[in-house]
Protein backbone atom coordinates (compact mmCIF):
# COMPACT_ATOMS: atom_id res chain seq x y z
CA UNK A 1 92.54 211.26 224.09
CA UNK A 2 93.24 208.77 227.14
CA UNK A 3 94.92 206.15 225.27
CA UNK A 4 95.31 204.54 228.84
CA UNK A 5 92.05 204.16 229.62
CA UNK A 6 90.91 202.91 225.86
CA UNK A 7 93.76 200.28 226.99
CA UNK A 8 91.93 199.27 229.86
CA UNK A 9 88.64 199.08 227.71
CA UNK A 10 90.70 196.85 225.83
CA UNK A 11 91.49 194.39 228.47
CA UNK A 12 88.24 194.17 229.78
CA UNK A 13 86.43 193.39 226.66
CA UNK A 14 89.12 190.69 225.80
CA UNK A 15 88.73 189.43 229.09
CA UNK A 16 85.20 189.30 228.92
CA UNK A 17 85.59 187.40 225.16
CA UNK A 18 87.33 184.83 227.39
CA UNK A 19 84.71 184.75 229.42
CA UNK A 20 81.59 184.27 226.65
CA UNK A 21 83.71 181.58 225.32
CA UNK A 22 84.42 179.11 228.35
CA UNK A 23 80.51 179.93 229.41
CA UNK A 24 79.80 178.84 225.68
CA UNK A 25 81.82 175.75 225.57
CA UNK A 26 80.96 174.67 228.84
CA UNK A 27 76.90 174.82 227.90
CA UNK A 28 77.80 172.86 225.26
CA UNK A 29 79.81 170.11 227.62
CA UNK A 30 76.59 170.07 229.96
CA UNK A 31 73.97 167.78 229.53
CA UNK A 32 74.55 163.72 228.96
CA UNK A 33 78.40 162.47 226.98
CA UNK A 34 78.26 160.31 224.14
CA UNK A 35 79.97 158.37 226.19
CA UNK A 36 76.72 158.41 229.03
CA UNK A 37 74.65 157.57 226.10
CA UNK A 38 76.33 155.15 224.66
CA UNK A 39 76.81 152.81 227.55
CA UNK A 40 73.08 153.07 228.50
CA UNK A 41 72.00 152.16 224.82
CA UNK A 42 74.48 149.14 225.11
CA UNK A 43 72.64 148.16 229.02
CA UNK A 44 69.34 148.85 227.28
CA UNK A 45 70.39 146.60 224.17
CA UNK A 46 71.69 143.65 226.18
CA UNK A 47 68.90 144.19 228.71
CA UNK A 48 66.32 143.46 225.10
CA UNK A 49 68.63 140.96 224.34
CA UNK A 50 67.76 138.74 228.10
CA UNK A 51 64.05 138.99 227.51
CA UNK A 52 63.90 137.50 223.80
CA UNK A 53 66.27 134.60 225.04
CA UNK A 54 64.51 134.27 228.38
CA UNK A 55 60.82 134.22 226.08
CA UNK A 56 62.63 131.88 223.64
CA UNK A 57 64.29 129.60 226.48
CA UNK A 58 60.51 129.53 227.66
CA UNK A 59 58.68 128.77 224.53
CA UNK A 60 61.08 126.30 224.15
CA UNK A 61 60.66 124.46 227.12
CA UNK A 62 56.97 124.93 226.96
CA UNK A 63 57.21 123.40 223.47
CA UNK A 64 59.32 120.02 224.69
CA UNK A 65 56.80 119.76 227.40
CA UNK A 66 53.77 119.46 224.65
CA UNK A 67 56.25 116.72 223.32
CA UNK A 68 56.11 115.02 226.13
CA UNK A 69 52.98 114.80 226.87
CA UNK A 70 51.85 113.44 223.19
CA UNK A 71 54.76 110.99 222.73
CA UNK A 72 53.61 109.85 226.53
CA UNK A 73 49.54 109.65 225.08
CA UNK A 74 50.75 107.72 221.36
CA UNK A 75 53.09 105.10 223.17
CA UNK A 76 49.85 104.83 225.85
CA UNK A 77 47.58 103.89 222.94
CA UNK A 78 50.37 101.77 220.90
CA UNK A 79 50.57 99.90 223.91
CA UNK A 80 46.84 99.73 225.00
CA UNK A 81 46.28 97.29 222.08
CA UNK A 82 43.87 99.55 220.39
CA UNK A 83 45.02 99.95 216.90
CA UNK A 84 45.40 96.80 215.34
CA UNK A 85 46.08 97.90 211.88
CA UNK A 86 49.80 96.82 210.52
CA UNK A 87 49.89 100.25 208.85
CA UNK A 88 48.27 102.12 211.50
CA UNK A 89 50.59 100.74 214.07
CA UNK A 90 53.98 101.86 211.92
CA UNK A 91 52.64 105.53 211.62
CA UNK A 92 51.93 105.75 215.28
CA UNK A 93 55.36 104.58 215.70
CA UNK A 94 56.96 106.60 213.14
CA UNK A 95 54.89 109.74 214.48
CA UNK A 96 56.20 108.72 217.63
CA UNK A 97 59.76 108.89 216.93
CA UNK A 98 59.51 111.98 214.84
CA UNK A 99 58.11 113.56 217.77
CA UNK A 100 61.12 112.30 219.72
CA UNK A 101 63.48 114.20 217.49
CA UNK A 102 61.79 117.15 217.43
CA UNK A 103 61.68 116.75 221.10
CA UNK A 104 65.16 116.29 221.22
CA UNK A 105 65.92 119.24 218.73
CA UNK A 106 63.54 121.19 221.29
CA UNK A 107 65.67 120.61 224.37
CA UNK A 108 68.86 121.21 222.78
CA UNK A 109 67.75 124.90 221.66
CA UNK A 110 66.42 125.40 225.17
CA UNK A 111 69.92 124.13 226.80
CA UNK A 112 71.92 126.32 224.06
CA UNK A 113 69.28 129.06 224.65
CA UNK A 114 69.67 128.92 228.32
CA UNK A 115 73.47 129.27 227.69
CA UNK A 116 73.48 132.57 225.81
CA UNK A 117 70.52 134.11 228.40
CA UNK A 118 73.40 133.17 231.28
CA UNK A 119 76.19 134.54 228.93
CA UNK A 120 73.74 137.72 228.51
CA UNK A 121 72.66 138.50 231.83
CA UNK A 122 76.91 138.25 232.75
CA UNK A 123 77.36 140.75 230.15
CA UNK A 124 74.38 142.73 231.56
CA UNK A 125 75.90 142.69 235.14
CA UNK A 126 79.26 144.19 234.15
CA UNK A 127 77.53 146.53 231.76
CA UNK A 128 75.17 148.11 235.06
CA UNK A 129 78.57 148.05 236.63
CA UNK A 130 80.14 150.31 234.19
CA UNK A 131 77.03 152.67 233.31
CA UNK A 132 77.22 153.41 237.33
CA UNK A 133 80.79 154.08 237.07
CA UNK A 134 80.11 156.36 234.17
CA UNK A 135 76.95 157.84 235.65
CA UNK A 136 78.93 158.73 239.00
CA UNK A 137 81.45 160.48 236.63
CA UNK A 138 79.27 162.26 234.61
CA UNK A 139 77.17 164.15 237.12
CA UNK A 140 80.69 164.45 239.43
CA UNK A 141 81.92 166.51 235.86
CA UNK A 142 78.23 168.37 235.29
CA UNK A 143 78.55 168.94 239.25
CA UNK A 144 81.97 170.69 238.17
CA UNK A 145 81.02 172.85 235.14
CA UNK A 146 77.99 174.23 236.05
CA UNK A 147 80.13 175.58 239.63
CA UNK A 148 82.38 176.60 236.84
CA UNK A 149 79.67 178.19 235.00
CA UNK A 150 78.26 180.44 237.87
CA UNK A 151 81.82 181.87 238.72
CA UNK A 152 82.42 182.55 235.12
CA UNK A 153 78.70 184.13 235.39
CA UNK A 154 80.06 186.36 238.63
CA UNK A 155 83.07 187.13 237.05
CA UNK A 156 81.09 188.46 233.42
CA UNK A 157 78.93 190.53 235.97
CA UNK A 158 81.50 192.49 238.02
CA UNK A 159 83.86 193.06 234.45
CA UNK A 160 80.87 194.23 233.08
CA UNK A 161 80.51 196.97 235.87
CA UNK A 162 84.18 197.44 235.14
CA UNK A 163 83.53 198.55 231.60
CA UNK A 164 80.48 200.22 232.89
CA UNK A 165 83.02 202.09 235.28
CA UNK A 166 85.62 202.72 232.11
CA UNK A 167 83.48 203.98 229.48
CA UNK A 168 81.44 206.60 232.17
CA UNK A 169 85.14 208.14 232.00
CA UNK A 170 86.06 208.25 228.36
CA UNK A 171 84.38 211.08 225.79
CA UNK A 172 82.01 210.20 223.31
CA UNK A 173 84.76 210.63 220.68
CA UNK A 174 87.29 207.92 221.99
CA UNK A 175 84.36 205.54 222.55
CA UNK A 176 83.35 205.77 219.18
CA UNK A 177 86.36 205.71 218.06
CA UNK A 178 86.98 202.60 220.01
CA UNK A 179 84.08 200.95 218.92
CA UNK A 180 84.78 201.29 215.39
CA UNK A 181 88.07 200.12 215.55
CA UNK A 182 86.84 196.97 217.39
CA UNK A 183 84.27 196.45 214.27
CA UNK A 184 86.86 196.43 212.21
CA UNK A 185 89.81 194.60 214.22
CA UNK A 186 88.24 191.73 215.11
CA UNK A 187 87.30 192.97 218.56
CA UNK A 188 90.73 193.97 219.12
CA UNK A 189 91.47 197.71 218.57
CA UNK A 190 94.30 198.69 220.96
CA UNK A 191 97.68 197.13 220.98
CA UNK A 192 100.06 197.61 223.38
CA UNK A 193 103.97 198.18 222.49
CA UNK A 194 105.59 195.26 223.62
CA UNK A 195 109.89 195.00 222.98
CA UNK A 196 109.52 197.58 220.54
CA UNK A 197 107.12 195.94 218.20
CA UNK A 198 102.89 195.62 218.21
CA UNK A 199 101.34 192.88 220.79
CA UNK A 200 99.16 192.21 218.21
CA UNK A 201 100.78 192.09 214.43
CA UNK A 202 104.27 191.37 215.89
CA UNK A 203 105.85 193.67 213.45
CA UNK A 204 108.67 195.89 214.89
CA UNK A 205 108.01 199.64 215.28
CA UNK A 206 110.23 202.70 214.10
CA UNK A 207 111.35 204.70 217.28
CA UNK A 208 109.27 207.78 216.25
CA UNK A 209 105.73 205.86 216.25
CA UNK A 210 106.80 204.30 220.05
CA UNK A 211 107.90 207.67 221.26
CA UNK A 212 104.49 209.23 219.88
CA UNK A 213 102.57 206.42 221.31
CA UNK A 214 104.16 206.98 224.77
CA UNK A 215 101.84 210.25 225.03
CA UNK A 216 98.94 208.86 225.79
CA UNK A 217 97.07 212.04 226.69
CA UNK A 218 97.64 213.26 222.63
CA UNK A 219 96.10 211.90 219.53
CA UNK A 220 95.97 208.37 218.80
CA UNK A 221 98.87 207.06 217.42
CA UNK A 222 98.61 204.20 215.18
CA UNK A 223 100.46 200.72 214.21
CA UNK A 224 101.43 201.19 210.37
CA UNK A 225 101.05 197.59 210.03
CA UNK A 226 97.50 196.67 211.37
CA UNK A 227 96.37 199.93 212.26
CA UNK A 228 95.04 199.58 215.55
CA UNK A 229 95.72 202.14 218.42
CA UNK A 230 99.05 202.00 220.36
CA UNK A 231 99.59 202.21 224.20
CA UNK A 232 103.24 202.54 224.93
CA UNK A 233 102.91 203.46 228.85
């Protein structure tokens, strides 16, 4: 059996498990970062956050305006001589300093209003700022792994042909036997003899097993620890 060339099955297909995992993680690294998100929900948030206080500033103002206008019309007609009545005259008078106070209660929430829209719109500034900064990174990185992505694509296709290449030269035995063995090992079934012990297990090997495993044109000769083929050449 060429133990040599199962070897080089070996290091294809555990290249080529390399390969299926970087694709894998880097699909799952493509598409928008937490990190993208989250910075556009806080923009989008803030952004919310300038058109209630802008509305409120606004209703507000529009409110002290209304204010206005009736204290101006009630002091018009407490002045104009028209109400005569003792009572009459104090609840015009006391309507038209209640309206004063709300007035006054009015403008204040449309100057502290005004405050937090300016305070807002800041913080909505440097937040654009940052989401550009993070945008320009994002699609510089998704730029990055999906280049990475088609080499790692190239490189699948020509190891592929590589095994394609092997297995057209081993018998129907050895790839069976192969493929069994990689069932069963975890998609690792040859181990190379590495300073006299398995490249796999670790565990030392007696002299007789290395100098069987050195033939690589005989039968397969096998670790006694984890029972996967040796290559010793």
């Amino acid at each position: 059996m060429d133990i040599a060339r199962l070897y080089e099955l070996q290091k294809i297909d555990a290249n080529m498990e390399k390969v299926r995992r970087r694709v894998a993680q880097i699909r799952r690294n493509l598409g928008e970062s937490d990190e993208l998100r989250a910075t556009r929900a806080a923009v989008e948030t803030t952004r919310a956050t300038v058109e209630r206080l802008h509305a409120h500033q606004l209703d507000a103002e529009l409110n002290g305006q209304q204010l206005g206008e009736r204290i101006k019309a009630s002091e018009r007609r407490l002045m104009s001589g028209e109400v005569h009545n003792a009572k009459e005259l104090e609840a015009l008078q006391a309507s038209i300093e209640s309206m004063k106070r709300q007035r006054s209660q009015v403008e204040d929430d449309a100057m502290a209003t005004f405050q937090q829209r300016e305070e807002a719109e800041q913080r909505l500034t440097e937040q654009r700022a940052t989401l550009a900064q993070v945008e320009a990174a994002w699609q510089t990185s998704q730029t990055a792994l999906q280049q990475e992505e088609a080499k790692y694509k190239r490189m699948y296709a020509q190891l592929k042909q590589q095994r394609e290449s092997v297995t057209a030269r081993l018998s129907a035995d050895a790839l069976a036997l192969y493929t069994q063995l990689s069932e069963r090992k975890a998609g690792v079934a040859v181990a190379s003899v590495q300073n006299g012990a398995c490249s796999v297990c670790n565990v030392s090997l007696p002299t007789g097993v290395i100098a069987n495993a050195r033939i690589i044109e005989g039968a397969p000769v096998y670790c006694p620890s984890c029972g996967r083929i040796l290559f010793a050449g």
